[in-house]
Protein backbone atom coordinates (compact mmCIF):
# COMPACT_ATOMS: atom_id res chain seq x y z
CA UNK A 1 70.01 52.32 57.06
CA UNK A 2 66.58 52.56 58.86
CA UNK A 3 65.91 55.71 60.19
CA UNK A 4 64.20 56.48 63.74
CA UNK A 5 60.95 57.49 62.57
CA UNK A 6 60.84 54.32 60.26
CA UNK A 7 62.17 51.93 63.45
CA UNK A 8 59.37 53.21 65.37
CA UNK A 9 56.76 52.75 63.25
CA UNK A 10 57.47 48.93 62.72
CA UNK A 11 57.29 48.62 66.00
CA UNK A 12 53.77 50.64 66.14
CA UNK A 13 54.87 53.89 67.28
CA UNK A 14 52.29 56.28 66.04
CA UNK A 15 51.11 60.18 66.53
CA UNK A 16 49.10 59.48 69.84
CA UNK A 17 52.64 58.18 71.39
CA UNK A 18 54.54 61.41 69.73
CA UNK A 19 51.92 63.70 71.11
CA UNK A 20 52.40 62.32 74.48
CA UNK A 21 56.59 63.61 74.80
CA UNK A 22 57.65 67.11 75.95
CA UNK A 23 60.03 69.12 74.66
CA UNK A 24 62.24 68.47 77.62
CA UNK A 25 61.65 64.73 77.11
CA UNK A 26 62.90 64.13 74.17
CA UNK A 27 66.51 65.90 74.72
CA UNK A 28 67.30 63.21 77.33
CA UNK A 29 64.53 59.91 76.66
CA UNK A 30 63.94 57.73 73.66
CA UNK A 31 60.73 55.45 73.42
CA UNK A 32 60.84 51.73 73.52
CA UNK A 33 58.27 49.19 73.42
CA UNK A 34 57.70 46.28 75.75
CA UNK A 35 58.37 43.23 74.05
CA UNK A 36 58.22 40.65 77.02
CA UNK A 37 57.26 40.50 80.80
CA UNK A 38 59.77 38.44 82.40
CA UNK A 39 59.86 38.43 86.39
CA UNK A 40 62.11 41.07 87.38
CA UNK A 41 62.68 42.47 84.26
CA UNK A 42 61.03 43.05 81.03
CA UNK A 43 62.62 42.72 77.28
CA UNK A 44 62.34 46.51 75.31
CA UNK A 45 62.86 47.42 71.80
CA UNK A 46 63.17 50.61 69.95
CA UNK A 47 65.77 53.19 67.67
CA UNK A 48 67.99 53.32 70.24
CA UNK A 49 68.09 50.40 72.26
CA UNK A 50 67.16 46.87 72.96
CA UNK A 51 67.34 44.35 75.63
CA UNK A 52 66.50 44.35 79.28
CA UNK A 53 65.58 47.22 81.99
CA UNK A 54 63.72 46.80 85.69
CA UNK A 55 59.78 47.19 85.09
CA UNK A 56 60.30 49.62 88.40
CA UNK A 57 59.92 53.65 87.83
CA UNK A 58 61.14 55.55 90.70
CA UNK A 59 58.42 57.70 91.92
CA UNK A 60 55.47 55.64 90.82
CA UNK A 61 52.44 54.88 93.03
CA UNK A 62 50.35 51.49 93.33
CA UNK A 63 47.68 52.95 91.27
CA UNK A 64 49.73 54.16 88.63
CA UNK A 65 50.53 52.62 85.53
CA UNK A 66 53.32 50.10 85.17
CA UNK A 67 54.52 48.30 82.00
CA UNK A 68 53.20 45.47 80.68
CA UNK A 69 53.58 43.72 77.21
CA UNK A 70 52.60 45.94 74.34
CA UNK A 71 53.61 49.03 76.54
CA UNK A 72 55.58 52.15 75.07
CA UNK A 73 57.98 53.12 78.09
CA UNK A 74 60.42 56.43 78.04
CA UNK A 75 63.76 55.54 78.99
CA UNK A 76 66.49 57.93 79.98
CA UNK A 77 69.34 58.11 78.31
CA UNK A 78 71.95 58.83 81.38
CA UNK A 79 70.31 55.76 83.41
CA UNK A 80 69.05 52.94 81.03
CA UNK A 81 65.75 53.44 83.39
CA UNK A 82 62.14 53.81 82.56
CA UNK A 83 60.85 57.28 83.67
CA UNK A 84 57.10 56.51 82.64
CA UNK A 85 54.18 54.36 80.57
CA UNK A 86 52.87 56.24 77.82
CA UNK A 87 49.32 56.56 77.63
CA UNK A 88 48.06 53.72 75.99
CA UNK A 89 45.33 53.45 73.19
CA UNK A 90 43.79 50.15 75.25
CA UNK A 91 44.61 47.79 77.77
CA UNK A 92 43.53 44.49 78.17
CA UNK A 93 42.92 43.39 82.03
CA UNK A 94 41.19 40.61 83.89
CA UNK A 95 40.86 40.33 87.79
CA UNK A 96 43.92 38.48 89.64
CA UNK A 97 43.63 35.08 90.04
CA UNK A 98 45.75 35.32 93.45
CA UNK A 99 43.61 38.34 94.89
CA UNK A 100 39.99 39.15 93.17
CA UNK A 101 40.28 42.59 94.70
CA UNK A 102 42.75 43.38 92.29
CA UNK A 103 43.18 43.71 88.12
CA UNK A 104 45.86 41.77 86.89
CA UNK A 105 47.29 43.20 83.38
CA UNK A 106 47.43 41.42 79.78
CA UNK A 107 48.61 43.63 77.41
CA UNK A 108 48.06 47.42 76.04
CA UNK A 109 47.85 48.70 72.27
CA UNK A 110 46.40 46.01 70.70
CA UNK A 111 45.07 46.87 67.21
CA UNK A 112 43.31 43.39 67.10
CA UNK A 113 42.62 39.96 68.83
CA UNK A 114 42.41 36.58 67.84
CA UNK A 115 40.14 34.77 69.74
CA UNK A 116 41.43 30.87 69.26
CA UNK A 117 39.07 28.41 70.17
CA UNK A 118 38.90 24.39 68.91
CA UNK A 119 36.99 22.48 66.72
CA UNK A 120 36.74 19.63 69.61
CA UNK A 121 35.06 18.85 72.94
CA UNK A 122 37.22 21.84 74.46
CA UNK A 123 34.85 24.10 72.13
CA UNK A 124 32.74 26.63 74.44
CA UNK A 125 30.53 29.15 73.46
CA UNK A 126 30.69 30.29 77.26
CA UNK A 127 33.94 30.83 77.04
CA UNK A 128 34.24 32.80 73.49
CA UNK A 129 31.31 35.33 74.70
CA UNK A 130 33.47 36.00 77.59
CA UNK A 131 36.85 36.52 75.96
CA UNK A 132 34.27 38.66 73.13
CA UNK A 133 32.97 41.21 76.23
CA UNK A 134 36.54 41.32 77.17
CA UNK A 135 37.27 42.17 73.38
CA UNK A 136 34.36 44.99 73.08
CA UNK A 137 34.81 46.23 76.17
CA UNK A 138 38.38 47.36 75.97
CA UNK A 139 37.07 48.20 72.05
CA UNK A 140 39.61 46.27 69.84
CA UNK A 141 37.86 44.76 66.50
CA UNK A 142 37.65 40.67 67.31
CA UNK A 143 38.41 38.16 64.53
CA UNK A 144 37.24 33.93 66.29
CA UNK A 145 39.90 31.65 65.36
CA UNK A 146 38.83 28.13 65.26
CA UNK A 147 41.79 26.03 64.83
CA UNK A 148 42.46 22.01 64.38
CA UNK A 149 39.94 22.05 61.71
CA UNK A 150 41.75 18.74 60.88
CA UNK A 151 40.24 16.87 63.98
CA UNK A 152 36.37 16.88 62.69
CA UNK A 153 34.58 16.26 59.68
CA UNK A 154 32.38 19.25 60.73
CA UNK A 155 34.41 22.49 61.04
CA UNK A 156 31.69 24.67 59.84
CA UNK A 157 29.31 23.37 62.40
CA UNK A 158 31.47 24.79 65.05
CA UNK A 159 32.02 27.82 63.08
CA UNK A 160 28.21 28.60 62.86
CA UNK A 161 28.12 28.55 66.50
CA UNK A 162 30.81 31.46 66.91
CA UNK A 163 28.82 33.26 64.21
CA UNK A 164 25.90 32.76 66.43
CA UNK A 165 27.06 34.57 68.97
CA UNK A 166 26.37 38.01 67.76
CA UNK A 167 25.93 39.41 64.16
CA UNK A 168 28.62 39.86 62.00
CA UNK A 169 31.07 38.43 63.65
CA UNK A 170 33.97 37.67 62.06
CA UNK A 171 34.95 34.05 62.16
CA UNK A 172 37.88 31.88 60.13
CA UNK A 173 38.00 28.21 60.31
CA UNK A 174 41.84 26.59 60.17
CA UNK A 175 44.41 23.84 60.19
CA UNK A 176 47.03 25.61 62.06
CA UNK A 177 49.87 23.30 60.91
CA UNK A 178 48.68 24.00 57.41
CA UNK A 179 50.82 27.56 56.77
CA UNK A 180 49.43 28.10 53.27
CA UNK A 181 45.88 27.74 55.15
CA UNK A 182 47.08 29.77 58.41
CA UNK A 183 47.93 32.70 55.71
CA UNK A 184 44.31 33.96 55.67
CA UNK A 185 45.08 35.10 58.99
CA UNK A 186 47.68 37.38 57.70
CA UNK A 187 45.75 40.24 56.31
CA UNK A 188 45.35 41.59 59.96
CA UNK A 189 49.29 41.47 60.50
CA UNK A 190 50.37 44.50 58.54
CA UNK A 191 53.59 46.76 59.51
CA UNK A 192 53.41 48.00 62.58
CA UNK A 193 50.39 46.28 63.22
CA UNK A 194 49.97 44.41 66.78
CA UNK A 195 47.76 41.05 66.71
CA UNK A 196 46.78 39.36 70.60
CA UNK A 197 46.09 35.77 70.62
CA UNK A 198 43.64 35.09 73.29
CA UNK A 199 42.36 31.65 74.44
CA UNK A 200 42.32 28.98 76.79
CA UNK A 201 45.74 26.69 77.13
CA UNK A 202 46.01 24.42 74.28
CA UNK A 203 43.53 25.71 72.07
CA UNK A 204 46.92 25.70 69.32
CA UNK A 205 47.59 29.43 69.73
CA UNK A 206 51.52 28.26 69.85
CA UNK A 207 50.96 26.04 66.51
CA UNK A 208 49.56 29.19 64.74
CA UNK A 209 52.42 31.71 66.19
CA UNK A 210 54.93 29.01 64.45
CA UNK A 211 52.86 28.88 61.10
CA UNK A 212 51.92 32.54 60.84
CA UNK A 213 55.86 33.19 61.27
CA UNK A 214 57.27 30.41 59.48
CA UNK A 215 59.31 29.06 62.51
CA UNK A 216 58.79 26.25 64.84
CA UNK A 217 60.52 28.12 67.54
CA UNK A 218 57.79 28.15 69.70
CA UNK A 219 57.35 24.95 71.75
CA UNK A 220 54.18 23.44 71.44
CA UNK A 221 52.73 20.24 72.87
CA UNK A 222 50.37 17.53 71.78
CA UNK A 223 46.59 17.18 72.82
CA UNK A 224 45.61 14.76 75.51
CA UNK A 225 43.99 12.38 73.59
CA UNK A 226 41.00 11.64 76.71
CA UNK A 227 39.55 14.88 76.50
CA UNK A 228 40.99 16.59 73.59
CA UNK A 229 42.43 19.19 75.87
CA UNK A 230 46.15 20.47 74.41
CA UNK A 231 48.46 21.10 77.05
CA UNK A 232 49.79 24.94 78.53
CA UNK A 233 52.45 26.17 76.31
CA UNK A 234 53.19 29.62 76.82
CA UNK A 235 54.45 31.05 79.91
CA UNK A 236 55.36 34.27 78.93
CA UNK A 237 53.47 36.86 77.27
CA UNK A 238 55.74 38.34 74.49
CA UNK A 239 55.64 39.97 71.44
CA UNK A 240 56.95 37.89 68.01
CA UNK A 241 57.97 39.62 64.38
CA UNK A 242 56.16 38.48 61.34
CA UNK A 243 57.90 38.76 57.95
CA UNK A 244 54.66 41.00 57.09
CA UNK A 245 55.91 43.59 59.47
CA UNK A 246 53.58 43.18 62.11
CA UNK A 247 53.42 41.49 65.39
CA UNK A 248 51.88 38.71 67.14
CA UNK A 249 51.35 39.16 71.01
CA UNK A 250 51.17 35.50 72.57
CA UNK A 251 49.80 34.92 76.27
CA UNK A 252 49.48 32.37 78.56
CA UNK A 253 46.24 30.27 78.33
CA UNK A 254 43.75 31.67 80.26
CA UNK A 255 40.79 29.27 81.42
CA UNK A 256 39.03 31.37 83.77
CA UNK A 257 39.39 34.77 82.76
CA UNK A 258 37.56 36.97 85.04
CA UNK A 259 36.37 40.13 83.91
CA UNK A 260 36.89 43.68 85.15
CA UNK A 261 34.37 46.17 84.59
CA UNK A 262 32.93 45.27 81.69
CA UNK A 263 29.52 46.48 81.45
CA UNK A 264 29.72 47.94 77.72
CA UNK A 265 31.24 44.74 76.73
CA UNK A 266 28.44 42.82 78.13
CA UNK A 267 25.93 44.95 76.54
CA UNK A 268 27.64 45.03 73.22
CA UNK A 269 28.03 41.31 73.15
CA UNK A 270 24.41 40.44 74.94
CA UNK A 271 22.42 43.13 73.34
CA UNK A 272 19.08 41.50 72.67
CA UNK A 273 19.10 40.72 76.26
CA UNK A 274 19.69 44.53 77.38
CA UNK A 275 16.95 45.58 74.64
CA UNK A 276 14.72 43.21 76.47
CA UNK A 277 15.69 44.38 79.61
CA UNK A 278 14.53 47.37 78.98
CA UNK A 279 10.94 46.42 77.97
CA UNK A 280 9.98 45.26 81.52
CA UNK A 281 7.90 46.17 83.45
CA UNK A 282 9.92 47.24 86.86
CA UNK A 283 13.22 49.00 86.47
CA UNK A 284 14.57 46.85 88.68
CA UNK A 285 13.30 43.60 87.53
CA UNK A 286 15.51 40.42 88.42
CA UNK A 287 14.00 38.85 85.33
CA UNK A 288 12.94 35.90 87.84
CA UNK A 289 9.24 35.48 88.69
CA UNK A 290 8.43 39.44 88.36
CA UNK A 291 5.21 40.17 86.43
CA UNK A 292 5.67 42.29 83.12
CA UNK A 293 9.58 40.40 82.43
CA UNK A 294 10.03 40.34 79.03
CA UNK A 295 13.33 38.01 79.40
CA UNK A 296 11.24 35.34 80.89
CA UNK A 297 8.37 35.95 78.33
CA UNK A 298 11.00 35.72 75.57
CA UNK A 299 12.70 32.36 77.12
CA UNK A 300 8.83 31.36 77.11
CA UNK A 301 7.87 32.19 73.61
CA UNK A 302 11.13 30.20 72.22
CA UNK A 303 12.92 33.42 70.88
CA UNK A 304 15.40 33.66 73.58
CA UNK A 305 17.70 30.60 74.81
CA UNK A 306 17.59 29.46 78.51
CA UNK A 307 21.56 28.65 78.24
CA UNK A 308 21.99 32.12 76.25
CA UNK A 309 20.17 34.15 79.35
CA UNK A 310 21.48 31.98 82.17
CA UNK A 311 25.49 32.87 81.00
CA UNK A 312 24.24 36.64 80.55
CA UNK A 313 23.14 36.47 83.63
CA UNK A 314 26.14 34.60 85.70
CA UNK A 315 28.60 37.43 83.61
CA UNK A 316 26.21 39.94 84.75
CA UNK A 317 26.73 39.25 88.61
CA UNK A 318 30.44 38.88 88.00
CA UNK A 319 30.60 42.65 86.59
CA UNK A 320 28.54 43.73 89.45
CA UNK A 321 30.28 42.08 91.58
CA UNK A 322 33.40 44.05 90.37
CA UNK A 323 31.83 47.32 90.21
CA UNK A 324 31.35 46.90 93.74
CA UNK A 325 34.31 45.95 95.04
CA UNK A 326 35.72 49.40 92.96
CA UNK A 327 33.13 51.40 94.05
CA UNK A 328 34.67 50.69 97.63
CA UNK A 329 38.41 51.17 96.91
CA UNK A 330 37.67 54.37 95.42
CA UNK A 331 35.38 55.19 98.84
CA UNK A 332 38.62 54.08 100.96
């Protein structure tokens, strides 16, 4: 029989989850994790209980945390309710598609994210330097996942590009309908160990799920052979066992992903641009047609790329943009 402690752990219970519980807590609650965010309810698991509770704590304000996938919620014992969210180790957020005033939750306690991108025309380097500030920003490691290596004769070509992006990232190249190939992936999915997939719809995040757990349980659906674009699979973002004890958090496709204060992702991921930054010659240079710019001297003497500066600076104005609208919330 499995004891507690050991039930726990698979799940990814560790000491800054134990720390969290009073004395008086753990007479009448037990810890679960949030497996799935349904509407209306969410799926939990833990050493005491699994299935379905409200995502609703009585008491709790706007601003305060509510559960999402990846979550470790108290429950009490009398009422089968959640009493709180546990302080989480990270959370991944994006601003709400429905309302840009707002953040719009992903997922919390992530020890590491695949990235999935393509190896076809629906390959972006835009896109994978904004799912990477998202990635450094929230600071969980990143590991680019290029998948249907089987569709070009020149995988490594598209895998160069990711590497491009910033030094040492970490990049593998695969055939997710290959299993023996998708295997590679596995060293990051140890016990207790919990895995995001991020990426736009159809990139094969689905396909690799099935393959990394040995099940084709997960719907997928064949890529529109016009554009090379797959079609949205996932609806729900939910949490799926591996046989190496970890877990693999799959989420909706997200296309436009728009980010929410992330300015040490941005200078993480865009460094040489905020070195150069600082070498010009006004503070508040707009790196336009200012005197003294080293940016623009850098686009000039070839050692900087145009496209490279010009997506810096479009996910520049977007996190300023946010800081703005927060700084004013908080003023209200």
């Amino acid at each position: 029989m499995i004891s507690t402690d050991q039930a726990l752990a698979d799940l990814g219970w560790t000491a800054h989850f134990a720390d969290q519980l009073a004395e008086d807590e753990q007479q009448y609650c037990h810890p679960v994790r949030v497996m799935a965010v349904h509407r209306g309810n969410i799926a939990v698991s833990g050493a005491k209980s699994d299935g379905f509770v409200s995502p609703y704590i009585a008491g709790a304000q706007p601003g305060d945390d509510h559960p999402t996938v990846g979550d470790w919620l108290l429950i009490d014992d009398r009422t089968q309710e959640a009493t709180r969210v546990l302080r989480r180790v990270n959370l991944f957020k994006r601003r709400s598609p429905a309302d840009p005033r707002k953040d719009q939750m992903i997922a919390a306690n992530v020890d590491t994210v695949f990235i999935v991108a393509s190896c076809n025309q629906d390959f972006s380097i835009a896109r994978l330097e904004r799912y990477l500030v998202l990635a450094r920003e929230v600071g969980v490691p990143p590991v680019v996942v290029l998948t249907k290596a089987d569709l070009t004769d020149t995988p490594e070509e598209f895998a160069a590009a990711a590497r491009a992006i910033e030094p040492g990232l970490l990049v593998e190249t695969v055939d997710g309908r290959d299993r023996a190939d998708v295997k590679r992936l596995a060293a990051w999915c140890g016990p207790g160990k919990t895995v995001a997939f991020l990426g736009s719809s159809g990139v094969g995040k689905s396909t690799l799920v099935n393959a990394l757990r040995g099940s084709d349980s997960i719907g997928t659906q064949a890529v529109r052979v016009k554009d090379g674009t797959g079609r949205h699979t996932t609806t729900v973002r939910e949490m799926h066992r591996l046989d190496q004890g970890g877990w693999l958090l799959d989420l909706p496709g997200m296309r436009e992903l728009q980010l929410s204060e992330a300015a040490t992702g941005l200078a993480e991921v865009f460094d040489d641009i905020a070195l150069l930054a600082q070498e010009c010659r006004f503070a508040d240079c707009s790196h336009g047609v200012e005197p003294g710019c080293a940016i623009q001297a850098a686009i000039a003497a070839g050692t900087l790329a145009p496209d490279r500066f010009e997506r810096w600076r479009k996910l520049n104005a977007e996190e300023n943009g946010a800081a703005s609208r927060l700084t004013k919330r908080r003023t209200r």
